[in-house]
Protein backbone atom coordinates (compact mmCIF):
# COMPACT_ATOMS: atom_id res chain seq x y z
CA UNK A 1 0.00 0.00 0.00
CA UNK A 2 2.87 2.58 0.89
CA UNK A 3 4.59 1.72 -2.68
CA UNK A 4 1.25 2.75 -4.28
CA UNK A 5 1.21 5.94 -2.22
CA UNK A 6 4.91 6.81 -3.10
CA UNK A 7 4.66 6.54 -7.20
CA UNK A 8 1.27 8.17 -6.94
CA UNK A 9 2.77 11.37 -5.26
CA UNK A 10 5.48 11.15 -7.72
CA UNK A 11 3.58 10.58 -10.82
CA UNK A 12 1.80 13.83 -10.19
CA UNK A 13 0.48 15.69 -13.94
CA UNK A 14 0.22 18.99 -12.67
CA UNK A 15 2.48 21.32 -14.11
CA UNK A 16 5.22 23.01 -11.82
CA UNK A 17 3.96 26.73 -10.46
CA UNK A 18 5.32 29.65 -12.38
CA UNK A 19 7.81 31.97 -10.30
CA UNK A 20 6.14 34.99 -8.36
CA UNK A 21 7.70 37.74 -10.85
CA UNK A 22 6.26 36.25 -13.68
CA UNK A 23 2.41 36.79 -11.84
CA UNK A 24 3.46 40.61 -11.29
CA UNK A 25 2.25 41.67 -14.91
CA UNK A 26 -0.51 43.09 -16.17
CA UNK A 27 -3.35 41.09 -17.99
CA UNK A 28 -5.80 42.55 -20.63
CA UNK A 29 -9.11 41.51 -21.34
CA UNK A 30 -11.62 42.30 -24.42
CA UNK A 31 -12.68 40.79 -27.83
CA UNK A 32 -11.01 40.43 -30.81
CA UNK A 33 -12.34 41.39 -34.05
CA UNK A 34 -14.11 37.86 -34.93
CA UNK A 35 -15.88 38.44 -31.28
CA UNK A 36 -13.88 35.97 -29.33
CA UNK A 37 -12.67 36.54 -25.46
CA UNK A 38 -9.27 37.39 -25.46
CA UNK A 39 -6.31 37.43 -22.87
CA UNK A 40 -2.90 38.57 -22.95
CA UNK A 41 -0.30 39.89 -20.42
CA UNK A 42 1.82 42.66 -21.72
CA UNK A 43 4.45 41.19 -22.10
CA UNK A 44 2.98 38.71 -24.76
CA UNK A 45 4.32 35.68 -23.26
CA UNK A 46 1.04 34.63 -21.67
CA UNK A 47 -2.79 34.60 -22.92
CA UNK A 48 -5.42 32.46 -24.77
CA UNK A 49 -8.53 32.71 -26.54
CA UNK A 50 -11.96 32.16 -24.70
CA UNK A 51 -15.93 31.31 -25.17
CA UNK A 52 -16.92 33.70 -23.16
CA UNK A 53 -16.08 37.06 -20.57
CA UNK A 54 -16.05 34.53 -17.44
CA UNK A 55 -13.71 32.02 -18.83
CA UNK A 56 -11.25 34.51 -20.28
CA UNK A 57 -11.42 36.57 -16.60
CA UNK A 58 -11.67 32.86 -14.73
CA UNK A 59 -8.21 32.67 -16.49
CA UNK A 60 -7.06 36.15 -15.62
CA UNK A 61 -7.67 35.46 -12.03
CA UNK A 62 -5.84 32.56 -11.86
CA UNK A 63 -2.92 33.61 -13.73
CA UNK A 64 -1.87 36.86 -11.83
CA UNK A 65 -2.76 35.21 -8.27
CA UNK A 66 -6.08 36.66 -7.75
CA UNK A 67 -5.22 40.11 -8.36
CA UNK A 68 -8.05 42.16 -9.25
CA UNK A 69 -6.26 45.52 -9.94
CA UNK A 70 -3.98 43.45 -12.31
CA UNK A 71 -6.78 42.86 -15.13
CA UNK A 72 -7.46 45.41 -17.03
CA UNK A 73 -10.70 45.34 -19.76
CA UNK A 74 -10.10 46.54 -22.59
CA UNK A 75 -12.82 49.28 -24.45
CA UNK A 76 -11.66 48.50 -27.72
CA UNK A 77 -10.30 45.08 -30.16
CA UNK A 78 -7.95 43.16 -28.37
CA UNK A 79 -6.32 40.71 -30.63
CA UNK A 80 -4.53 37.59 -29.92
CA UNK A 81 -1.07 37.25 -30.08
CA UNK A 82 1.74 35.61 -28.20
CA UNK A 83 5.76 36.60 -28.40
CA UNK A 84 7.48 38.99 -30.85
C-alpha cells in the first residue's frame, strides 16, 4: 500500500507553479475582431482565446494570483497574439 502511495505522489500531472515575478504583470481583457474573449499579459508571453467574458477573466484570475487591480478590460479590439 505505501509503494502505491509513493509513485502516486510522484507521478503527479500537474504542471510546476510559475515563479512569483512572472504573476506581477498586467493582464488585458476584451474581444477580438471575430468576437472571441481574449487574454494577454503585456508582455505577450502569456494569454489564450476564450468562449466567453467569465472564462477569459476565470483565467485572468488565476494567472496573476487573484489580483483584481492586475486585469485590465479593454474598451476597444484586443487581438490575440503571443511573443514577438
Amino acid at each position: 500500500m505505501a509503494q502505491i502511495e509513493s509513485q502516486e505522489s510522484q507521478g503527479s500531472c500537474e504542471p510546476p507553479l510559475r515563479p512569483l515575478a512572472r504573476s506581477s504583470s498586467l493582464l488585458f481583457i476584451g474581444t477580438d475582431s471575430r468576437g472571441n474573449w481574449v487574454v494577454r499579459d503585456q508582455a505577450g508571453l502569456c494569454g489564450g482565446l476564450f468562449v466567453n467574458r467569465s472564462e477569459a477573466l476565470h483565467f485572468a484570475m488565476l494567472e496573476n494570483g487573484r489580483r483584481p487591480r492586475a486585469v485590465i478590460m479593454v474598451p476597444g479590439i484586443l487581438e490575440f497574439s503571443i511573443g514577438g
